[in-house]
N, C-alpha and C. Protein backbone atom coordinates (compact mmCIF):
# COMPACT_ATOMS: atom_id res chain seq x y z
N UNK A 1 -23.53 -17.12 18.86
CA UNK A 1 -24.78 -17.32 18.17
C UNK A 1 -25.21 -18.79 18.27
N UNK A 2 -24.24 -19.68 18.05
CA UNK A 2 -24.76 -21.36 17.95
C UNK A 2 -24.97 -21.64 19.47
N UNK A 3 -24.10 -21.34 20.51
CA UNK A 3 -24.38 -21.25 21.98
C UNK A 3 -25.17 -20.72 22.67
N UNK A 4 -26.17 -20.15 22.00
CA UNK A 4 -27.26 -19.86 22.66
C UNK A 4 -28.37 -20.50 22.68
N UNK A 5 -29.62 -20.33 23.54
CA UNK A 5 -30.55 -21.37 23.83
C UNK A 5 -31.57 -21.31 23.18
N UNK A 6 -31.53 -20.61 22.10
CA UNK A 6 -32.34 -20.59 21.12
C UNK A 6 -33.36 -21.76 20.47
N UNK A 7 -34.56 -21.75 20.01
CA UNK A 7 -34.69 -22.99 19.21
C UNK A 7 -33.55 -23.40 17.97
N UNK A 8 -33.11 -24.39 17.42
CA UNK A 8 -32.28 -24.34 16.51
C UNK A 8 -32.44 -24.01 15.00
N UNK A 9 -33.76 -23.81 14.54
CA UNK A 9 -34.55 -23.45 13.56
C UNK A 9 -34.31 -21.87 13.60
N UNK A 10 -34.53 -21.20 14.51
CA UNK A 10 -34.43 -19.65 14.69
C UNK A 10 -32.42 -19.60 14.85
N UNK A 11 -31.52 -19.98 15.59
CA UNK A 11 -29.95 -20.23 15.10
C UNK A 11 -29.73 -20.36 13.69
N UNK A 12 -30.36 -21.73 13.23
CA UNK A 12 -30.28 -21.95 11.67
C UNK A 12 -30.28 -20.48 10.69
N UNK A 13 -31.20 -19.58 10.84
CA UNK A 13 -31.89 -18.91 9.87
C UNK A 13 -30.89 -17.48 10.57
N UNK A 14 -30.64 -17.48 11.58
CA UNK A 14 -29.85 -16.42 12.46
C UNK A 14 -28.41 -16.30 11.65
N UNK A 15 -27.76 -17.75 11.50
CA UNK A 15 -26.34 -17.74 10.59
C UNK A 15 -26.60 -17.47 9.44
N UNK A 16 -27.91 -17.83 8.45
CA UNK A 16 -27.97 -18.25 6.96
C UNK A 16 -27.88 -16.57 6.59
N UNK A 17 -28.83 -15.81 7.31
CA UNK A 17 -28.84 -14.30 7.42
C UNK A 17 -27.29 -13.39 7.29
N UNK A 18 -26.84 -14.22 8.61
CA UNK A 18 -25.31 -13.97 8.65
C UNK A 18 -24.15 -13.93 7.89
N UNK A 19 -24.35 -15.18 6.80
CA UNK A 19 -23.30 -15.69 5.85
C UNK A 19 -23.78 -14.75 4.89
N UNK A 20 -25.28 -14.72 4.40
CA UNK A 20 -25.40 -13.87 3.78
C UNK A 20 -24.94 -12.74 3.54
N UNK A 21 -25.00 -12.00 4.60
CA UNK A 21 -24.25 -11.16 5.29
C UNK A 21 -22.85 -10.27 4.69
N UNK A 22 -22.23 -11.45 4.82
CA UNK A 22 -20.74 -11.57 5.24
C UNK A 22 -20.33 -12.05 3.87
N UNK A 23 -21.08 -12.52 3.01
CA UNK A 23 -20.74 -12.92 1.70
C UNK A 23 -21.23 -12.06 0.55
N UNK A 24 -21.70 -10.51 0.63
CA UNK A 24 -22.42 -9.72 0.28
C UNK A 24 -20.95 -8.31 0.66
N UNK A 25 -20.93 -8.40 1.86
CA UNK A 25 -19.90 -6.88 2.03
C UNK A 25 -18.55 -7.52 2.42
N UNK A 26 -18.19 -8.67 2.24
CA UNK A 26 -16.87 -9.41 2.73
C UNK A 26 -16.81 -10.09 1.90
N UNK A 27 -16.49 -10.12 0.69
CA UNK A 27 -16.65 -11.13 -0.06
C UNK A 27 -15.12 -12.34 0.06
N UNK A 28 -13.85 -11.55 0.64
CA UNK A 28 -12.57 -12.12 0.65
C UNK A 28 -12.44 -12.00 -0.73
N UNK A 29 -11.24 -12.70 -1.15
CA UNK A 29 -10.49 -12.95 -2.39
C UNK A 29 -11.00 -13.85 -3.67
N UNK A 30 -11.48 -13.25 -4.75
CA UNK A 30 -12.11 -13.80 -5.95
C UNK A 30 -11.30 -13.71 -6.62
N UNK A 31 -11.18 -14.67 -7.56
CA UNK A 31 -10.34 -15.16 -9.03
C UNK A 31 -10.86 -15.98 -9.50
N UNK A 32 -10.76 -15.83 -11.31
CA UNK A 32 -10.91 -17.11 -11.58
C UNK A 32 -9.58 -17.75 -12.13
N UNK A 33 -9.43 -19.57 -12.17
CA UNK A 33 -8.05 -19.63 -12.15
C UNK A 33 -8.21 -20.79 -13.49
N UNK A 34 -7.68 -20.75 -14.52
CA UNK A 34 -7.16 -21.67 -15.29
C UNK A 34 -5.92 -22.29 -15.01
N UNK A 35 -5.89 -23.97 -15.62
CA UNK A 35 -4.59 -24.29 -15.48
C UNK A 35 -3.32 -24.10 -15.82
N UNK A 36 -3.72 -23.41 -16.57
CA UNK A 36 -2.58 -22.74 -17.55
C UNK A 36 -1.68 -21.56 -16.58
N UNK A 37 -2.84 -20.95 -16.24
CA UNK A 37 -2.36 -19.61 -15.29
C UNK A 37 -2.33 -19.67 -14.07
N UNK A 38 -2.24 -20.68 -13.52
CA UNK A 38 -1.53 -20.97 -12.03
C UNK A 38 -0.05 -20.76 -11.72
N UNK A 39 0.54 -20.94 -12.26
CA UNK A 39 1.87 -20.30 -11.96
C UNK A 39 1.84 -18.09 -12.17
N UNK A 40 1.27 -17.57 -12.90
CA UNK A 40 0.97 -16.53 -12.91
C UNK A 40 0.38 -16.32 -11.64
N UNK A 41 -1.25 -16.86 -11.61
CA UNK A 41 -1.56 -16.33 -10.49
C UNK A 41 -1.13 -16.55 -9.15
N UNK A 42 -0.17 -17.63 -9.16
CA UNK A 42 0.10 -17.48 -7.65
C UNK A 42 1.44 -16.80 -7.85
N UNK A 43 2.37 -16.07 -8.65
CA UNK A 43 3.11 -15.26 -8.65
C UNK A 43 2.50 -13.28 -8.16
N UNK A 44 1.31 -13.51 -8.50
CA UNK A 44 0.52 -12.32 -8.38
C UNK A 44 0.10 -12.27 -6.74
N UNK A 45 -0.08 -13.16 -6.57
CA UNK A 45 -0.52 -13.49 -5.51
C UNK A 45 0.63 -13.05 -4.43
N UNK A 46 1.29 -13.43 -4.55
CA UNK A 46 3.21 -13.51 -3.71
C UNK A 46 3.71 -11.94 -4.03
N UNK A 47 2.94 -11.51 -4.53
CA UNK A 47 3.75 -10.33 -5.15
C UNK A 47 3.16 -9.23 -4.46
N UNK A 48 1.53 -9.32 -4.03
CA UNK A 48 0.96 -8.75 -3.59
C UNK A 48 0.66 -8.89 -1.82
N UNK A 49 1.75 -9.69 -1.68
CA UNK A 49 1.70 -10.15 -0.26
C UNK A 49 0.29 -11.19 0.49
N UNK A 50 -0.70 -11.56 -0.51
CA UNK A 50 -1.31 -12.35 0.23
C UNK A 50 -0.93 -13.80 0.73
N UNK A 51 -0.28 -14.28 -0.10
CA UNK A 51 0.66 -15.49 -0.03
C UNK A 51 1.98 -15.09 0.35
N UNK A 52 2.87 -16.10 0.46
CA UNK A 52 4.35 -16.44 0.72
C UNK A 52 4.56 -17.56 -0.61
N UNK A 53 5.64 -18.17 -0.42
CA UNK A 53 6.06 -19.54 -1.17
C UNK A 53 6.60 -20.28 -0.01
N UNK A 54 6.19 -19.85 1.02
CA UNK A 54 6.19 -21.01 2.62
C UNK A 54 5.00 -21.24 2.30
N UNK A 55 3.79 -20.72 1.89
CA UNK A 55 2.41 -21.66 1.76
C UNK A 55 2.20 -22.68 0.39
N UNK A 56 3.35 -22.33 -0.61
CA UNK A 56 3.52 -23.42 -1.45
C UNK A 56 4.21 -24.77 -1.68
N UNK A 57 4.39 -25.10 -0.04
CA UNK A 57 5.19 -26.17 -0.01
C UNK A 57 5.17 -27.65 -0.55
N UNK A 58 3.75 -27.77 -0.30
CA UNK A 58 3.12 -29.23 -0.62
C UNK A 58 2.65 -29.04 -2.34
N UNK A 59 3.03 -28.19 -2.73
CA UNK A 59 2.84 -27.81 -4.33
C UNK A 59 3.96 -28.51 -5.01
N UNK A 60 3.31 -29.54 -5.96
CA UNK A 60 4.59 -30.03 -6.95
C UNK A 60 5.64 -29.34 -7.35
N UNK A 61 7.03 -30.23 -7.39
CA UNK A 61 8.12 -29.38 -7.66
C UNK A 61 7.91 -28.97 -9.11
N UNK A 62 7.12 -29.52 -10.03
CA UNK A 62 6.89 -28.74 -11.48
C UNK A 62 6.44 -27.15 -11.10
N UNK A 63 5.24 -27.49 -10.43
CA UNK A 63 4.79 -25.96 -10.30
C UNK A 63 5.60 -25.44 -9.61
N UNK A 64 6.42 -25.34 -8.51
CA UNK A 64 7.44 -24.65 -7.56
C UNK A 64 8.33 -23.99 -9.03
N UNK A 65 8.53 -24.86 -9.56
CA UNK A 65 9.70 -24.55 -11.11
C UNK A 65 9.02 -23.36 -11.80
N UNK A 66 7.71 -23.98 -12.45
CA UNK A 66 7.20 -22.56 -13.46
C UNK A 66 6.78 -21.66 -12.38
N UNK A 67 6.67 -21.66 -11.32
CA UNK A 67 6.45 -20.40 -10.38
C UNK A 67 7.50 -19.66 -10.47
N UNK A 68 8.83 -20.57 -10.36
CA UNK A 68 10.43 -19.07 -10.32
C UNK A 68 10.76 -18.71 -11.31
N UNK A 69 10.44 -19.40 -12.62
CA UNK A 69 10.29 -18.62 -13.90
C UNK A 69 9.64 -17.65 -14.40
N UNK A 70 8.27 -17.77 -13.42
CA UNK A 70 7.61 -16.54 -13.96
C UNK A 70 7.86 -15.01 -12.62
N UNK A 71 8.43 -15.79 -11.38
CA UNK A 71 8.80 -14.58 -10.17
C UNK A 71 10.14 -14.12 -10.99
């Protein structure tokens, strides 16, 4: 779509359509997250296979902690 020879005004409005789109019947993964419940939700998360705790690496060792308390 951006690689084509389009004017860029007609591309522009071609993606905005698109995202629209795609943010309407694809929405991906919604939550809302308090601080409190971050260790919950990313236990929910791990539990349900969208995560690992290989993607929680760079996560403070506090939170790594209340994460295995609550797994």
């Amino acid at each position: 779509m951006l690689s084509s020879n389009e004017k860029p005004s007609t591309k522009f409005w071609k993606l905005a359509k698109q995202i629209k789109k795609d943010q309407k019947y694809n929405p991906g993964v919604r939550m809302s997250i308090r601080k409190d419940e971050v260790p919950i939700d990313l236990a929910n998360l791990i539990k349900k296979g969208i995560i690992t705790k290989d993607d929680l690496t760079d996560f403070s060792p506090e939170l790594l902690q209340d994460l295995e308390n609550v797994l």
